[in-house]
PDB file of N, CA and C in Angstrom:
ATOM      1  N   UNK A   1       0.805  -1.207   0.000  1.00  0.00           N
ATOM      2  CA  UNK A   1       0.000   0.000   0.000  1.00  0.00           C
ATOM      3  C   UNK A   1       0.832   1.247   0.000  1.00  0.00           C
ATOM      4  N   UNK A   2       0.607   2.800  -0.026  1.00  0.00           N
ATOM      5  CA  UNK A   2       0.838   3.756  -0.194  1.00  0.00           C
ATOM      6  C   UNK A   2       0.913   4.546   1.529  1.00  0.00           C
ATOM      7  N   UNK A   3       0.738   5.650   1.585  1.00  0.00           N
ATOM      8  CA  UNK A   3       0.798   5.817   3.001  1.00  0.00           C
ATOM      9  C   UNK A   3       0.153   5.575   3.535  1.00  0.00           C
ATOM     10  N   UNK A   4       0.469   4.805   5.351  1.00  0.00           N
ATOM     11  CA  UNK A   4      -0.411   4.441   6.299  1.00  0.00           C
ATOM     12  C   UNK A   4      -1.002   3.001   5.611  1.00  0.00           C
ATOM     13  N   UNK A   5      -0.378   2.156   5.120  1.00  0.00           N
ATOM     14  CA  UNK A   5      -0.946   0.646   4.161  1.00  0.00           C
ATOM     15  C   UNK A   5      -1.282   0.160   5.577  1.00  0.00           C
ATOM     16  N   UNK A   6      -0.340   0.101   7.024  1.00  0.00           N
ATOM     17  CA  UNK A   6      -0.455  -1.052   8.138  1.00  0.00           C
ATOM     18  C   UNK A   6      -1.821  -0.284   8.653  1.00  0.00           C
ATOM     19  N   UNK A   7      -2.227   1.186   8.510  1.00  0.00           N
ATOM     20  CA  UNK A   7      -3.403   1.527   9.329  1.00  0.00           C
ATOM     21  C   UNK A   7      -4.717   1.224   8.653  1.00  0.00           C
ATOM     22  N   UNK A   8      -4.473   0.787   7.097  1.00  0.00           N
ATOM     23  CA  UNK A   8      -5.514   1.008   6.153  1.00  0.00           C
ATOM     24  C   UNK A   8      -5.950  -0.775   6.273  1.00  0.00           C
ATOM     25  N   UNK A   9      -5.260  -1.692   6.573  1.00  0.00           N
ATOM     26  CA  UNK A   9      -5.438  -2.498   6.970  1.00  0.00           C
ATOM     27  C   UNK A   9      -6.069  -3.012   8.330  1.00  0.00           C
ATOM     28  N   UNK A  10      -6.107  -2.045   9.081  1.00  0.00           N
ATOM     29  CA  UNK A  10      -6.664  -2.486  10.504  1.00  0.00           C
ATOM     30  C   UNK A  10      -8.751  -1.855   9.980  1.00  0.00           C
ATOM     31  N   UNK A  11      -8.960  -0.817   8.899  1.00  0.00           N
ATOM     32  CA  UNK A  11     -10.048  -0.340   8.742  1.00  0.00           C
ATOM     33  C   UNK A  11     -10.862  -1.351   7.371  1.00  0.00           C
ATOM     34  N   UNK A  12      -9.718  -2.255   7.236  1.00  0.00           N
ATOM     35  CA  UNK A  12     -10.472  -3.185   5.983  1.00  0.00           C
ATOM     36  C   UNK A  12     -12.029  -3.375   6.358  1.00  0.00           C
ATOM     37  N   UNK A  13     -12.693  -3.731   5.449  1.00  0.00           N
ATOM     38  CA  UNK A  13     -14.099  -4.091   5.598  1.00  0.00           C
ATOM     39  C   UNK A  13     -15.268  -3.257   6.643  1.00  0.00           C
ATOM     40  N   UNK A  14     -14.465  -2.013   7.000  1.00  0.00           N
ATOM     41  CA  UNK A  14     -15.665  -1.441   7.706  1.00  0.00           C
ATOM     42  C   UNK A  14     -16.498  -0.488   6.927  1.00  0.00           C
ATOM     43  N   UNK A  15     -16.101  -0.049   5.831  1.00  0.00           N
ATOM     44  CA  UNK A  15     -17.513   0.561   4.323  1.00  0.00           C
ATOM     45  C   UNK A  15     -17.981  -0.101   3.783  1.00  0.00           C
ATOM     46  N   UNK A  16     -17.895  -1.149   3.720  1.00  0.00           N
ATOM     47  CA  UNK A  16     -18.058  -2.492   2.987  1.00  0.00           C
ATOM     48  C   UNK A  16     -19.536  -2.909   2.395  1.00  0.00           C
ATOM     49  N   UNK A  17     -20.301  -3.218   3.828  1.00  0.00           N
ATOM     50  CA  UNK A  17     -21.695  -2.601   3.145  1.00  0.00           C
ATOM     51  C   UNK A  17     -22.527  -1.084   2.645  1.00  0.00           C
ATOM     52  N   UNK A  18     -21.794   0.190   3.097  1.00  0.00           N
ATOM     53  CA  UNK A  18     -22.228   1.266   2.743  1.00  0.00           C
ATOM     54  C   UNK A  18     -21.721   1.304   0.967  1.00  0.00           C
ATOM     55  N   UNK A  19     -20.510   0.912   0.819  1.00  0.00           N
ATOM     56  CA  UNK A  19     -19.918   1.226  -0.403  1.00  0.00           C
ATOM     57  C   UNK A  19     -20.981  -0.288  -1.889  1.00  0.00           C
ATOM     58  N   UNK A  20     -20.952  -1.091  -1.250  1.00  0.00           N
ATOM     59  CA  UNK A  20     -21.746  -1.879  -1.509  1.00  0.00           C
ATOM     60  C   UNK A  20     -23.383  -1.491  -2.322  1.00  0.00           C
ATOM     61  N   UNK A  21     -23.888  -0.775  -1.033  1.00  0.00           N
ATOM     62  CA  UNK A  21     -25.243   0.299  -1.493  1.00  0.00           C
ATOM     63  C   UNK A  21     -24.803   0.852  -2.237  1.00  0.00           C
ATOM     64  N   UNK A  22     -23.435   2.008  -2.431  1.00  0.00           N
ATOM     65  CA  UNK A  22     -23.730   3.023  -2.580  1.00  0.00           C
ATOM     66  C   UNK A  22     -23.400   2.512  -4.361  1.00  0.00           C
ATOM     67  N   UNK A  23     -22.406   1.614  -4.859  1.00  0.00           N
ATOM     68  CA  UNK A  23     -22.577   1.084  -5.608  1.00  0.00           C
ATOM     69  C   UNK A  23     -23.598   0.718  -6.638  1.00  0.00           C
ATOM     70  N   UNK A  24     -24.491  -0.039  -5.712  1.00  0.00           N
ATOM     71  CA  UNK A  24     -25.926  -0.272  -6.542  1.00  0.00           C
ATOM     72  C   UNK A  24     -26.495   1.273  -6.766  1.00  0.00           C
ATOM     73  N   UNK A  25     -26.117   2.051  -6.448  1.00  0.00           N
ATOM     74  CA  UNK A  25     -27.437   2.985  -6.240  1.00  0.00           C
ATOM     75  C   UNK A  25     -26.564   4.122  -7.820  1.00  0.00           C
ATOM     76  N   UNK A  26     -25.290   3.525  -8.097  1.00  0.00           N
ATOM     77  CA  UNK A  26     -24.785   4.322  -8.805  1.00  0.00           C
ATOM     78  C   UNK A  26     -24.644   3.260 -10.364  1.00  0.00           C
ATOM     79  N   UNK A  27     -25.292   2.459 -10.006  1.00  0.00           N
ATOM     80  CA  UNK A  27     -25.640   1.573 -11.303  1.00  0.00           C
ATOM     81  C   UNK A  27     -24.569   0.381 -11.343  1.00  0.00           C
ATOM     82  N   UNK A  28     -23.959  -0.247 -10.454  1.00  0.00           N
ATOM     83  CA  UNK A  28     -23.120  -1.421 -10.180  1.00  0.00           C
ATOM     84  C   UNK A  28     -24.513  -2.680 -10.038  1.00  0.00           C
ATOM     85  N   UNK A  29     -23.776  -3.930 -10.103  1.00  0.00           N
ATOM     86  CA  UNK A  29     -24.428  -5.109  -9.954  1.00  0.00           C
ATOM     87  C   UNK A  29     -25.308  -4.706  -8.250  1.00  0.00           C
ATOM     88  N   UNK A  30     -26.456  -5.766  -7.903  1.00  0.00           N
ATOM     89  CA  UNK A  30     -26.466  -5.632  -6.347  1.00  0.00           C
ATOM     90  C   UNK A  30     -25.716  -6.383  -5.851  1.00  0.00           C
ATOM     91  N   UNK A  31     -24.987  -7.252  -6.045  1.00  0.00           N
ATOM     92  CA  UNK A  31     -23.964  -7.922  -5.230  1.00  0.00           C
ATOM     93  C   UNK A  31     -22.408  -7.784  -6.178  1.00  0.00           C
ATOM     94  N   UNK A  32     -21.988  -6.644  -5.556  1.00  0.00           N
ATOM     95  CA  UNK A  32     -20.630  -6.228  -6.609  1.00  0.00           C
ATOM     96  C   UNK A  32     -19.318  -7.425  -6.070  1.00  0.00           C
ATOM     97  N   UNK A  33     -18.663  -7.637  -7.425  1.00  0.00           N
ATOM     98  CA  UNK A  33     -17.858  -8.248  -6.827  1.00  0.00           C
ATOM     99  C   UNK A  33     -17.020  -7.916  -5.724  1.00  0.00           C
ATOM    100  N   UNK A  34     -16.648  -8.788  -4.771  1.00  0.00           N
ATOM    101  CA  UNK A  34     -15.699  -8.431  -3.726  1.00  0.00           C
ATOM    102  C   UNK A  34     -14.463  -7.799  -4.063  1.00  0.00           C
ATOM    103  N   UNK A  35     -13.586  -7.986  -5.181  1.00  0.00           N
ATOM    104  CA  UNK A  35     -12.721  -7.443  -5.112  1.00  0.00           C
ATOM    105  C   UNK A  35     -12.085  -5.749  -5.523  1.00  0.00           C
ATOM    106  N   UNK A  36     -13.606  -6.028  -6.336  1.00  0.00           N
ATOM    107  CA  UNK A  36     -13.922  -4.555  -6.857  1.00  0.00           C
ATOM    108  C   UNK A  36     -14.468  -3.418  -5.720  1.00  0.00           C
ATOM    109  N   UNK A  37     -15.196  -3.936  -4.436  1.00  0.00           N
ATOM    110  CA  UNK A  37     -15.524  -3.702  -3.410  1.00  0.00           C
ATOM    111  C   UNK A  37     -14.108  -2.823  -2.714  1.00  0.00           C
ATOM    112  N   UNK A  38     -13.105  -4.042  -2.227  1.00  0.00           N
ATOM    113  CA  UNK A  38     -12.217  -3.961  -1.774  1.00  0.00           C
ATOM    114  C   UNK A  38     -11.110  -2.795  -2.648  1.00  0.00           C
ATOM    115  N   UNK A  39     -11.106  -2.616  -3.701  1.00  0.00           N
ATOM    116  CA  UNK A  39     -10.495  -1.664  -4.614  1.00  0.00           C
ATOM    117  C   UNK A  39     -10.685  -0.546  -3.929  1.00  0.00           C
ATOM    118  N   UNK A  40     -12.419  -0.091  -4.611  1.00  0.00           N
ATOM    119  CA  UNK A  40     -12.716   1.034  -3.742  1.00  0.00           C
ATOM    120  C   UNK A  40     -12.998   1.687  -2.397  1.00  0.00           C
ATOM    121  N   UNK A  41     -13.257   0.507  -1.436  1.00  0.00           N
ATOM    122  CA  UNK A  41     -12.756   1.171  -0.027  1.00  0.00           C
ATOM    123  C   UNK A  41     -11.218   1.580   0.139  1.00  0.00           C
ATOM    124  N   UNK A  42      -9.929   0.815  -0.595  1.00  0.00           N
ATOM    125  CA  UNK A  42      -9.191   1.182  -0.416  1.00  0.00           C
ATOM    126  C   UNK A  42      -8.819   2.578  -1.013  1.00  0.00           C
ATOM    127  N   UNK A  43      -9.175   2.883  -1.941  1.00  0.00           N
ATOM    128  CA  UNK A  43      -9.431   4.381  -2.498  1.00  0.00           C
ATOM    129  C   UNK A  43      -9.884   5.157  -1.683  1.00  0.00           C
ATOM    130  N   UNK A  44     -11.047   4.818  -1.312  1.00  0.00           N
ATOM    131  CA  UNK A  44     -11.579   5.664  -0.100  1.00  0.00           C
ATOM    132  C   UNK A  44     -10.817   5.496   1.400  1.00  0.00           C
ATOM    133  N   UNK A  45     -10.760   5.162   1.778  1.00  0.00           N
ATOM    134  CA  UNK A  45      -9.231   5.084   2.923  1.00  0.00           C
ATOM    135  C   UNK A  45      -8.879   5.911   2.595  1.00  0.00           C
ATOM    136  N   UNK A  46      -8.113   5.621   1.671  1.00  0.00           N
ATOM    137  CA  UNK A  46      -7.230   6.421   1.360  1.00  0.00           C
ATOM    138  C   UNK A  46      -7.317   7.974   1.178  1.00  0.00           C
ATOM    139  N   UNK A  47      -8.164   8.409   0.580  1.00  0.00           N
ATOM    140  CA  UNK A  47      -9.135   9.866   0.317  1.00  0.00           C
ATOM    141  C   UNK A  47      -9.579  10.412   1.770  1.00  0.00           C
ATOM    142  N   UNK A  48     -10.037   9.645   2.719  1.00  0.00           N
ATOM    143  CA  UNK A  48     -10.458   9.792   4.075  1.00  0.00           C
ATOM    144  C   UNK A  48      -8.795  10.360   4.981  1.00  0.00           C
ATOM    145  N   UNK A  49      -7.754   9.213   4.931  1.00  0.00           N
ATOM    146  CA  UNK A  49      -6.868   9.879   5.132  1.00  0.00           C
ATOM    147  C   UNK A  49      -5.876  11.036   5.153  1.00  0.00           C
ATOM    148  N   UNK A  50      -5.853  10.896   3.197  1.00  0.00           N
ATOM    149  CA  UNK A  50      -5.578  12.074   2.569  1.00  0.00           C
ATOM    150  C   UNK A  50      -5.927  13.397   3.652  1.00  0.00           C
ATOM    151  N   UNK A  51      -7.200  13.462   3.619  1.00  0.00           N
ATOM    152  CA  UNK A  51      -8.248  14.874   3.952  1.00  0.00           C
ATOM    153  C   UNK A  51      -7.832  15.061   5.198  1.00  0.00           C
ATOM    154  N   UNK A  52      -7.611  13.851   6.175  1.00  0.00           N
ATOM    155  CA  UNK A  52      -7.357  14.281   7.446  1.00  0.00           C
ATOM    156  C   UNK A  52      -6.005  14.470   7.526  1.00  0.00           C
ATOM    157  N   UNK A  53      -5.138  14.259   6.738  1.00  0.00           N
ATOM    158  CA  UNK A  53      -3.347  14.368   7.052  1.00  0.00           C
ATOM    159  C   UNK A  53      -3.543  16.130   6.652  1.00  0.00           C
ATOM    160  N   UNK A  54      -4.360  16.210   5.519  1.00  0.00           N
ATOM    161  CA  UNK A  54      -4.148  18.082   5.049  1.00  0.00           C
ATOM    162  C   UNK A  54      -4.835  18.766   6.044  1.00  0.00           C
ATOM    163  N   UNK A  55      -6.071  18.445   6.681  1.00  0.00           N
ATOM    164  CA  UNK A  55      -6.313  19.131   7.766  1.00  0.00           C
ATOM    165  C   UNK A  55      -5.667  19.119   8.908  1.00  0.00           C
ATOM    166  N   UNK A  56      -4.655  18.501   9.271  1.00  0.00           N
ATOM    167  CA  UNK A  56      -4.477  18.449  10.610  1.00  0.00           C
ATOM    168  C   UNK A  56      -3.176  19.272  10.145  1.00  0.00           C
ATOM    169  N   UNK A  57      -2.468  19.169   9.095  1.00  0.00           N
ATOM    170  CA  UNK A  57      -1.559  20.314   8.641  1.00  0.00           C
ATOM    171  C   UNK A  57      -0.444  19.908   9.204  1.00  0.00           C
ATOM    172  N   UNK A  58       0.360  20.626   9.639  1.00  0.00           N
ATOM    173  CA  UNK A  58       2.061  20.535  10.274  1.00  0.00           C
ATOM    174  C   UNK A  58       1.963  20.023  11.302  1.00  0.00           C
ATOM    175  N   UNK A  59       0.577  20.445  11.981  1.00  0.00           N
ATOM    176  CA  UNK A  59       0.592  20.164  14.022  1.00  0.00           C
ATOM    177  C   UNK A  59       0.331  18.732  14.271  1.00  0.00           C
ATOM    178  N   UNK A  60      -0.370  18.146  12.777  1.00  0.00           N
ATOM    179  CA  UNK A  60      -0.669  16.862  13.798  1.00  0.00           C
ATOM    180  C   UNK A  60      -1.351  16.579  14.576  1.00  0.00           C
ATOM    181  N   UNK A  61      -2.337  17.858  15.321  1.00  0.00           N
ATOM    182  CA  UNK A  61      -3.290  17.513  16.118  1.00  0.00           C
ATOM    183  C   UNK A  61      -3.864  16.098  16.100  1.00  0.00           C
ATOM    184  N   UNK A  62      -5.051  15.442  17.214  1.00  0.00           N
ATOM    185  CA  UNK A  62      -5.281  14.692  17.475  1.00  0.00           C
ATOM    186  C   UNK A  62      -7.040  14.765  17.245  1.00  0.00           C
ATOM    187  N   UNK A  63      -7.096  16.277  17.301  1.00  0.00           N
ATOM    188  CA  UNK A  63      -8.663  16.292  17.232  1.00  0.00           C
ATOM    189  C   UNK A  63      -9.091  17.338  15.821  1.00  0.00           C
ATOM    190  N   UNK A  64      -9.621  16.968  14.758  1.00  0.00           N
ATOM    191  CA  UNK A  64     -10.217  17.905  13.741  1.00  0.00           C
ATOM    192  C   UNK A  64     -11.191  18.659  13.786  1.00  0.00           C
ATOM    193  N   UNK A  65     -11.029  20.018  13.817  1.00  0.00           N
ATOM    194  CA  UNK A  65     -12.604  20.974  13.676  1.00  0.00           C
ATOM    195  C   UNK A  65     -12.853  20.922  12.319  1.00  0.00           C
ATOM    196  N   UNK A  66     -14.614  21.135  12.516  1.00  0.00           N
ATOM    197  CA  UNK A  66     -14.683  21.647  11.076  1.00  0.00           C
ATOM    198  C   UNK A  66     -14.121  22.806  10.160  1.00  0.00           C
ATOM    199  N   UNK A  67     -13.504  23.899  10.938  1.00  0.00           N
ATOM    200  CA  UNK A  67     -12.496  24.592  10.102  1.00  0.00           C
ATOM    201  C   UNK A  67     -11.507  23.888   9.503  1.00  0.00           C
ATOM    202  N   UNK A  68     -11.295  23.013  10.016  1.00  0.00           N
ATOM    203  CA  UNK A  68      -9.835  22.075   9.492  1.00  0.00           C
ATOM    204  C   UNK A  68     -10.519  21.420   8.440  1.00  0.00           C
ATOM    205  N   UNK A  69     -11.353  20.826   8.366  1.00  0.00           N
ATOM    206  CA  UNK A  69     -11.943  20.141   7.296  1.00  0.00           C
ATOM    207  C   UNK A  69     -12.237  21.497   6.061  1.00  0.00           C
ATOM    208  N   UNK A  70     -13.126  22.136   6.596  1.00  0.00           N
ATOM    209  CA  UNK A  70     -12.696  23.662   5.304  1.00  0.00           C
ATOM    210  C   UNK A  70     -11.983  23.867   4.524  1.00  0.00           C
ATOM    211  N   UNK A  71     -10.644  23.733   5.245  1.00  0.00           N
ATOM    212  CA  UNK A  71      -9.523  24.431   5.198  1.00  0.00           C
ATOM    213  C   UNK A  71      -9.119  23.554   3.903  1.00  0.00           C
ATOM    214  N   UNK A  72      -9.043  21.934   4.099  1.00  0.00           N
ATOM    215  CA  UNK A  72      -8.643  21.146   3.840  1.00  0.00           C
ATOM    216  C   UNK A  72      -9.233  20.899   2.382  1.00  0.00           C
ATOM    217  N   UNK A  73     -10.715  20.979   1.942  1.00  0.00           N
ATOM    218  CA  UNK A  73     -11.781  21.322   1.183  1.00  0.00           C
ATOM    219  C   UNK A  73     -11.636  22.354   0.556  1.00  0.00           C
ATOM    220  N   UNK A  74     -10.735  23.305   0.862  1.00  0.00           N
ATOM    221  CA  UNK A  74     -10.744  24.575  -0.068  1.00  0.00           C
ATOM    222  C   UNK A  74      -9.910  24.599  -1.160  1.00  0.00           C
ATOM    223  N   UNK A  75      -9.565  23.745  -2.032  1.00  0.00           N
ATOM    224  CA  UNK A  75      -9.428  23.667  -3.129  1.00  0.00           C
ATOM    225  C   UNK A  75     -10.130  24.268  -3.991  1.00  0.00           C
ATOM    226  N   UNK A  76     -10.393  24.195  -5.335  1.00  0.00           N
ATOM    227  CA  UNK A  76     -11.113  24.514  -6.121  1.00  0.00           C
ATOM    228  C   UNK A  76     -11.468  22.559  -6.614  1.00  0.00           C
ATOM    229  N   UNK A  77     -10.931  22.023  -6.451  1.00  0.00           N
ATOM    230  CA  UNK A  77     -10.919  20.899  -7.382  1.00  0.00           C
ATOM    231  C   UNK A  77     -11.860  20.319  -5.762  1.00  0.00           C
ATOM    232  N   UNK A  78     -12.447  20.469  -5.142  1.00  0.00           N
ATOM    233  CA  UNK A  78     -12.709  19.866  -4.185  1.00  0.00           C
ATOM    234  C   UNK A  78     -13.989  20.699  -2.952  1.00  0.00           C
ATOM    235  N   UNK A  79     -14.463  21.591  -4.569  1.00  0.00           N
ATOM    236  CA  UNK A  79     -15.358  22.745  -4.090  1.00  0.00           C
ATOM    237  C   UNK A  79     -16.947  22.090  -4.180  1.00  0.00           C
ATOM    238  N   UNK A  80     -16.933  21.057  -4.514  1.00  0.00           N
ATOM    239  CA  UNK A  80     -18.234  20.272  -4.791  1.00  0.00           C
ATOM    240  C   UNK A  80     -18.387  19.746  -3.290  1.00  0.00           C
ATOM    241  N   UNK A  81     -17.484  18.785  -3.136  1.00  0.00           N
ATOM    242  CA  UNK A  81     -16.842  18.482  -1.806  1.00  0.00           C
ATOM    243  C   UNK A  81     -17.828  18.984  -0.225  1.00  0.00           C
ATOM    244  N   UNK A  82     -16.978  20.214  -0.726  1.00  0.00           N
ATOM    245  CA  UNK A  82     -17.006  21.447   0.649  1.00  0.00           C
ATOM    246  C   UNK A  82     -18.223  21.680   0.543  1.00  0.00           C
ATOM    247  N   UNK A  83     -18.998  22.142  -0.582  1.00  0.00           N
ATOM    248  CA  UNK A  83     -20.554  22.687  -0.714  1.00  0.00           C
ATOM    249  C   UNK A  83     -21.498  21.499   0.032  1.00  0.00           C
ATOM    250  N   UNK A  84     -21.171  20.081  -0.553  1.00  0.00           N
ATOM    251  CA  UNK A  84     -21.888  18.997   0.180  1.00  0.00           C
ATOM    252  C   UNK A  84     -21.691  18.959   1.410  1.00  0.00           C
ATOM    253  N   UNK A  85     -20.445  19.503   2.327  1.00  0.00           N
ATOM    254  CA  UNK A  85     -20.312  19.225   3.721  1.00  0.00           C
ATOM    255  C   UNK A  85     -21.101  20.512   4.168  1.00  0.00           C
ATOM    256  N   UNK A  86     -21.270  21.845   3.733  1.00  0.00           N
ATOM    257  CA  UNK A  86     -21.630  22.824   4.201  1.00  0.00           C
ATOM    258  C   UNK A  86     -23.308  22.753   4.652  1.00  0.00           C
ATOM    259  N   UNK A  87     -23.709  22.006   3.140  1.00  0.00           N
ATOM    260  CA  UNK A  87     -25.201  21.542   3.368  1.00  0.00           C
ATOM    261  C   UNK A  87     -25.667  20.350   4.118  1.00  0.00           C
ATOM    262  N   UNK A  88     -24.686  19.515   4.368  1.00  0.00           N
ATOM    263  CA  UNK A  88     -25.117  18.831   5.293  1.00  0.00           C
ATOM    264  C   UNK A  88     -24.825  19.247   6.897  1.00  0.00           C
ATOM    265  N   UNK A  89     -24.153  20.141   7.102  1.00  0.00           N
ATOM    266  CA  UNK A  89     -24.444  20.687   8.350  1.00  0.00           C
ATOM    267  C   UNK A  89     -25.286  21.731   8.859  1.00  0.00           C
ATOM    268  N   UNK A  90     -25.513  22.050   7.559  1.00  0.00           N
ATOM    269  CA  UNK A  90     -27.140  23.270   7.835  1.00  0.00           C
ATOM    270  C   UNK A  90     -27.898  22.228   8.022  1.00  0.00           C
ATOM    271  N   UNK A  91     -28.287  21.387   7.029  1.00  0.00           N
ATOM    272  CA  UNK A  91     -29.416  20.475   7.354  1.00  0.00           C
ATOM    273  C   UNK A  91     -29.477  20.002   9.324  1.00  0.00           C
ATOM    274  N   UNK A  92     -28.107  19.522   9.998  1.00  0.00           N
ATOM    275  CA  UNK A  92     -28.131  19.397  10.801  1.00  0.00           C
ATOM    276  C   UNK A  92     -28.521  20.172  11.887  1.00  0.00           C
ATOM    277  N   UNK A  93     -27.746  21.976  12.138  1.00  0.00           N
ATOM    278  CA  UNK A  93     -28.544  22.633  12.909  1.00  0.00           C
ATOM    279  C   UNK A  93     -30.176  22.848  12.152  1.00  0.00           C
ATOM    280  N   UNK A  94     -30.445  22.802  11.154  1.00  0.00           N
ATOM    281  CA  UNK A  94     -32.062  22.823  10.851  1.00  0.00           C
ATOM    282  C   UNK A  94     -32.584  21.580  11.750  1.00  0.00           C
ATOM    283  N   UNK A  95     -32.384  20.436  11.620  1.00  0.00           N
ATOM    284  CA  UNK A  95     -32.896  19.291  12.556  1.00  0.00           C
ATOM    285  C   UNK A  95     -32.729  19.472  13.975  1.00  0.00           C
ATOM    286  N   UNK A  96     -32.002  20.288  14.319  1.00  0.00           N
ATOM    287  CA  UNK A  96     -31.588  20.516  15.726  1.00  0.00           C
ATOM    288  C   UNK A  96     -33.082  21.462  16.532  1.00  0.00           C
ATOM    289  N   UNK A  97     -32.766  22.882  15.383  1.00  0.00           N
ATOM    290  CA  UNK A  97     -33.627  23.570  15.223  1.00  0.00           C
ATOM    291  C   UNK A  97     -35.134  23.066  15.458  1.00  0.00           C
ATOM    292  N   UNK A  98     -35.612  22.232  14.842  1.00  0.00           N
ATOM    293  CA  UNK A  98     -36.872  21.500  14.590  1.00  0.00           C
ATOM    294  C   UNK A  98     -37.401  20.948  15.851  1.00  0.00           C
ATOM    295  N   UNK A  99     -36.046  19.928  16.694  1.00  0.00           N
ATOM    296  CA  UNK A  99     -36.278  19.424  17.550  1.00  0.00           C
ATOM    297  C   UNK A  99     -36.328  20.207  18.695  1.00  0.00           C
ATOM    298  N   UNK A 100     -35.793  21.357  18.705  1.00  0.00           N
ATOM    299  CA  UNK A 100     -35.688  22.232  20.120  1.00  0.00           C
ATOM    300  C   UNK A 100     -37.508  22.735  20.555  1.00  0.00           C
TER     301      UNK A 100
END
């Protein structure tokens, strides 16, 4: 593997059924092959990592704010990205909102 292969290995098989759905829902078989499965969680690992090594930046911190994730998102190539995280956290204080 590429960076972090021994950590990307301890997270094997935990998207497994989300990526699975999310698969079918993007026009894959309903039972995708496993190894094609396994491809793309490792992509995604990997992308998950990626995002958190650029947010946490030089310091390394231990804990990510959502500024760090922003920060990290502020690309241009990765502005689709950021817009989807922005709206899903309005949606959240809106549900918050609702429930209060």
């Amino acid at each position: 593997g590429g960076r972090g292969g021994r950590r990307q290995s301890n997270l094997k098989g935990l998207f497994t059924k989300e990526l699975k759905n999310l698969m079918y829902g993007f026009g894959d078989d309903r039972n995708p092959a496993s190894d094609t499965v396994n491809v793309m969680e490792e992509i995604l690992i990997e992308y998950i990592t990626d995002v958190c090594q650029t947010a946490t930046g030089p310091s390394k911190k231990t804990r990510l704010s959502i500024d760090d994730l922003r920060r990290a998102l502020s690309r241009p190539a990765d502005a689709k990205k950021l817009a989807r995280m922005e709206e899903l956290l309005f949606m959240q204080e809106d549900i918050k909102r609702a429930r209060a």
